[in-house]
N, C-alpha and C. Protein backbone atom coordinates (compact mmCIF):
# COMPACT_ATOMS: atom_id res chain seq x y z
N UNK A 1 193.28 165.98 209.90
CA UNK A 1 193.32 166.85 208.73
C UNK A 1 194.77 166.87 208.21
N UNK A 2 195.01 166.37 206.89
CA UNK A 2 195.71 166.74 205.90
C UNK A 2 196.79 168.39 206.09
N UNK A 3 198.43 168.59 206.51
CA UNK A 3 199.00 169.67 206.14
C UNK A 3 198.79 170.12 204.87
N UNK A 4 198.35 168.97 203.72
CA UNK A 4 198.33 169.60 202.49
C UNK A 4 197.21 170.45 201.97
N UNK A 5 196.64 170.66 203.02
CA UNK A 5 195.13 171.25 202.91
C UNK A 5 195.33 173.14 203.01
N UNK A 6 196.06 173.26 204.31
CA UNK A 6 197.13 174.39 204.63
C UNK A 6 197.33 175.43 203.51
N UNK A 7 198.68 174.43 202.63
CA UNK A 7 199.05 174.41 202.01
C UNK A 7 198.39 174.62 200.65
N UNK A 8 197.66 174.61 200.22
CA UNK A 8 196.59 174.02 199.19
C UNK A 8 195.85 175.83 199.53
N UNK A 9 195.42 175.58 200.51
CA UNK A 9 194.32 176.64 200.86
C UNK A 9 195.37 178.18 200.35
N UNK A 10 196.90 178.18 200.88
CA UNK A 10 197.64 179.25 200.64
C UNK A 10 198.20 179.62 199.33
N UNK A 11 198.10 178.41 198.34
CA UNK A 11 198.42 178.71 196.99
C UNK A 11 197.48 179.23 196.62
N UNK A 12 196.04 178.93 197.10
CA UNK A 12 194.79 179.43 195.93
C UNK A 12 194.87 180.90 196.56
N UNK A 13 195.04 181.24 197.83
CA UNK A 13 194.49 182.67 198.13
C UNK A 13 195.93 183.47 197.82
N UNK A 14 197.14 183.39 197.51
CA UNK A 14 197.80 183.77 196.71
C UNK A 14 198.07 184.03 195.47
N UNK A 15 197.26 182.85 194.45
CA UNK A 15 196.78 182.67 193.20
C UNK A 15 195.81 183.65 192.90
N UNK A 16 194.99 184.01 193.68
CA UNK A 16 193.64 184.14 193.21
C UNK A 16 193.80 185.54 192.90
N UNK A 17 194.83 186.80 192.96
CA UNK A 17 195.03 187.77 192.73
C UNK A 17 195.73 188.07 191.62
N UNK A 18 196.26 187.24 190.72
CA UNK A 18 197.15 187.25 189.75
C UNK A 18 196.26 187.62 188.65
N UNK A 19 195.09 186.88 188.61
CA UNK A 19 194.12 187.24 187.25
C UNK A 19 193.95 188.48 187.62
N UNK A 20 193.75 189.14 188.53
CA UNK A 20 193.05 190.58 188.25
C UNK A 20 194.18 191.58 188.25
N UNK A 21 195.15 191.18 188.45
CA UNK A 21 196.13 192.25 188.09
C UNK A 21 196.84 191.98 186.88
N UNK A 22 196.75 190.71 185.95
CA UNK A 22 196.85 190.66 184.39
C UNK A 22 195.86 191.23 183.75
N UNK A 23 194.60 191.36 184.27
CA UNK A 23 193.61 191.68 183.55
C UNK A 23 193.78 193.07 183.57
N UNK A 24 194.02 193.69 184.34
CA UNK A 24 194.49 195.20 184.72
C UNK A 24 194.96 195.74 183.97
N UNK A 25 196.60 194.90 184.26
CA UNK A 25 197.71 195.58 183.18
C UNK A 25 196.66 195.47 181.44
N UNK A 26 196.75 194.01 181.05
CA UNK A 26 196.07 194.31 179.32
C UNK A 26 195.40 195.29 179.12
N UNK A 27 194.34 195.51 180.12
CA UNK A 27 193.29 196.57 180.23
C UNK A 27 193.95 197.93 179.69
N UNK A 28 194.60 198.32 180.97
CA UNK A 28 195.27 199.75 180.76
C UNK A 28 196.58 199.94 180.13
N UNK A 29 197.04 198.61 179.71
CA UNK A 29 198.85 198.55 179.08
C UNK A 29 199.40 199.59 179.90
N UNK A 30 199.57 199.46 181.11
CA UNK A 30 200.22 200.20 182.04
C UNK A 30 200.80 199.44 182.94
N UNK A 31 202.25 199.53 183.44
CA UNK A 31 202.43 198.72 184.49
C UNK A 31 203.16 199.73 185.57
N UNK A 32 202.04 200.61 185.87
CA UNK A 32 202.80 201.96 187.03
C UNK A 32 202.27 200.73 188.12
N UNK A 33 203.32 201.27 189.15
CA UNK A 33 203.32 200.86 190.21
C UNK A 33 203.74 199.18 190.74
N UNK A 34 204.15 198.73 189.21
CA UNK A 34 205.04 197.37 189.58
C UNK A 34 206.37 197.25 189.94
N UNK A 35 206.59 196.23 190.54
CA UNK A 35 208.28 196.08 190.73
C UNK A 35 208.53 195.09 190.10
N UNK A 36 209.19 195.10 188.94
CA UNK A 36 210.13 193.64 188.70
C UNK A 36 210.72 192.85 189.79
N UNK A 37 211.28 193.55 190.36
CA UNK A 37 212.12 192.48 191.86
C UNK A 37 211.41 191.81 192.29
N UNK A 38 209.97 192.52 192.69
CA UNK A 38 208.93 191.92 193.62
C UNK A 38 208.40 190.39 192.49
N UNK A 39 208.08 190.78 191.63
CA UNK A 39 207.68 189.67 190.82
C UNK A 39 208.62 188.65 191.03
N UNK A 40 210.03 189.15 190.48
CA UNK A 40 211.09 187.60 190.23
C UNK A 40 211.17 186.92 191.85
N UNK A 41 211.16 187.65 192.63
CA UNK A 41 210.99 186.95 194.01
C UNK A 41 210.19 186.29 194.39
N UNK A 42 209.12 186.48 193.81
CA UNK A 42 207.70 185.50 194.13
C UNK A 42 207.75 184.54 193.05
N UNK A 43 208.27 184.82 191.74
CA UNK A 43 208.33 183.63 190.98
C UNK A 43 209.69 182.50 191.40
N UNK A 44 210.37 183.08 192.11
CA UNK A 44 211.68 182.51 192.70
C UNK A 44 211.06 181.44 193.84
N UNK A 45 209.78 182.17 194.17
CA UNK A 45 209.62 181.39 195.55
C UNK A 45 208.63 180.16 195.25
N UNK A 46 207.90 180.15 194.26
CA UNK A 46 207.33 179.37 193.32
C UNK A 46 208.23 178.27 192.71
N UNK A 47 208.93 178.51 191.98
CA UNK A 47 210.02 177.21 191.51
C UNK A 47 210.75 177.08 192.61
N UNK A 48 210.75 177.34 193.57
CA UNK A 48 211.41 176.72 194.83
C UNK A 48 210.23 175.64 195.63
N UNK A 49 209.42 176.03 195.49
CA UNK A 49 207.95 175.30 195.77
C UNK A 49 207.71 174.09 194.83
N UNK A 50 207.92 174.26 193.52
CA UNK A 50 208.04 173.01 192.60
C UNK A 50 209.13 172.03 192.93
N UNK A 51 210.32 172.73 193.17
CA UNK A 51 211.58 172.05 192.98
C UNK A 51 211.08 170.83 194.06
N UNK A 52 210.42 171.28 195.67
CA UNK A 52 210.49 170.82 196.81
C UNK A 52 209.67 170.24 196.41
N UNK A 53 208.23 169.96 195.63
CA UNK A 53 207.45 169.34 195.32
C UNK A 53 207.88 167.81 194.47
N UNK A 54 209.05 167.81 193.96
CA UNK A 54 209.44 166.89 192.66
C UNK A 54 210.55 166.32 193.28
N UNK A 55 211.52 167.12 193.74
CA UNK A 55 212.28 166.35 194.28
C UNK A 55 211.87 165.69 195.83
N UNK A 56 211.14 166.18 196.40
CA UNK A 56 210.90 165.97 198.28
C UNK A 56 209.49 164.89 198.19
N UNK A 57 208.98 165.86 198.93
CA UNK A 57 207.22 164.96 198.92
C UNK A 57 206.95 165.58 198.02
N UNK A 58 205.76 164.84 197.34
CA UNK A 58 205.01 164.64 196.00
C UNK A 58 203.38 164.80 197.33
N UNK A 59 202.66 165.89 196.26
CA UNK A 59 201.25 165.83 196.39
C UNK A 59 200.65 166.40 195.72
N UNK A 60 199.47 166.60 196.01
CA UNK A 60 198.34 167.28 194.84
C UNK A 60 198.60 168.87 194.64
N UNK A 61 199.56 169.56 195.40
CA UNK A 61 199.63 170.59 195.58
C UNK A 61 200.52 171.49 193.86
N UNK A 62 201.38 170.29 193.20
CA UNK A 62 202.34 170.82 192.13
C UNK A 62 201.29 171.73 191.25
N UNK A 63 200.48 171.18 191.22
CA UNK A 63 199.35 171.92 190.29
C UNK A 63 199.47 173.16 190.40
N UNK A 64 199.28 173.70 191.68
CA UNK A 64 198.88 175.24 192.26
C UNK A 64 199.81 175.44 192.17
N UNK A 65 201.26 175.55 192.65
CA UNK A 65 202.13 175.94 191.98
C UNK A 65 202.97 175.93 190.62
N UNK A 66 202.32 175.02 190.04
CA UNK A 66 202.38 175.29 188.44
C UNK A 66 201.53 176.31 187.93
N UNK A 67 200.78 176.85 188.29
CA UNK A 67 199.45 177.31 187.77
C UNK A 67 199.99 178.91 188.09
N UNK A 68 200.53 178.93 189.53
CA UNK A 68 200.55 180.56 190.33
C UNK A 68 201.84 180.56 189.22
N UNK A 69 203.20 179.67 188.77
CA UNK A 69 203.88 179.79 188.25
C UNK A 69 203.57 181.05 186.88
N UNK A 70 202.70 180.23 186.57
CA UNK A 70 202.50 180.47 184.63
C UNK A 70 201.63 182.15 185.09
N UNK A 71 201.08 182.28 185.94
CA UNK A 71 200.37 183.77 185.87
C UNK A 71 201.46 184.68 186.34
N UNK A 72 202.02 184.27 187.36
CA UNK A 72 203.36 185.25 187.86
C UNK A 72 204.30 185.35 186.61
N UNK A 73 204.55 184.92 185.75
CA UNK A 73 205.46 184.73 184.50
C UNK A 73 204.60 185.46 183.41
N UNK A 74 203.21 185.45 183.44
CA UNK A 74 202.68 186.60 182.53
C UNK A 74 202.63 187.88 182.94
N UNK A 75 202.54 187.45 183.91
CA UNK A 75 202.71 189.62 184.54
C UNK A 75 204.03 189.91 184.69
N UNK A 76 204.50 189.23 184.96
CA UNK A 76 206.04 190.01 184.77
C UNK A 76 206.52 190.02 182.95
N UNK A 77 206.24 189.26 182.12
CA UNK A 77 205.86 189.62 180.76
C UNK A 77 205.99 190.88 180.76
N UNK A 78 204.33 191.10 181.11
CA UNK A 78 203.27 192.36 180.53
C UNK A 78 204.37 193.62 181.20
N UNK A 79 204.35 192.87 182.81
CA UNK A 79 205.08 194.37 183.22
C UNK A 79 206.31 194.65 182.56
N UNK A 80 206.89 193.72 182.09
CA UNK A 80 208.63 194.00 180.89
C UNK A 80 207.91 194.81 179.92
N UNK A 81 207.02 194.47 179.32
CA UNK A 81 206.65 195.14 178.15
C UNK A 81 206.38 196.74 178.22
N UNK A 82 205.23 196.85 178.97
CA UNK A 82 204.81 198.18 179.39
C UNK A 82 205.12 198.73 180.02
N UNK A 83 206.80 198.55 180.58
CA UNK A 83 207.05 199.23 181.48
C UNK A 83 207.80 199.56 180.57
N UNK A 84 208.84 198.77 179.20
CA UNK A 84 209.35 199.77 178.10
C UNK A 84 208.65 200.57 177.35
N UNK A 85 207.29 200.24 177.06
CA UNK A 85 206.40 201.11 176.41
C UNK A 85 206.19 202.24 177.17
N UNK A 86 207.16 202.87 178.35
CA UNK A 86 206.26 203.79 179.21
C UNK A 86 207.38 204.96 179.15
């Protein structure tokens, strides 16, 4: 078995929570109980995941971290927004 499988398996079950807490925030235009820090750290840890992807080994995995990229970068958006709207 494939490490990239691991790997693969931990982006999606990390991923897979991002839609429902964008959907949240639009929902209620509320962003109580977010942290900016917490976001830029996980998006930090994400382009650190690409970087190692492009520059190091190459696999099927850039996807998922392109993907967790672009949703972690909308909620921290939404949470900039509505957290001035608040």
């Amino acid at each position: 078995m494939s490490p990239d499988i691991f790997e693969s398996l931990m982006l999606v079950c990390f991923g897979a929570a991002w839609p429902f807490s964008i959907y949240k925030m639009i929902k209620t235009k509320k962003a109580h109980g977010k942290s900016l820090s917490f976001l830029i750290v996980i998006l930090m840890g994400y382009i650190s995941g690409i970087a190692f992807e492009y520059f190091g080994e190459r696999n099927d995995v850039m996807f998922l971290y392109l993907l967790n990229t672009l949703m972690v970068t909308i909620d921290l958006i939404l949470t900039i927004r509505y957290k001035a709207a608040q």
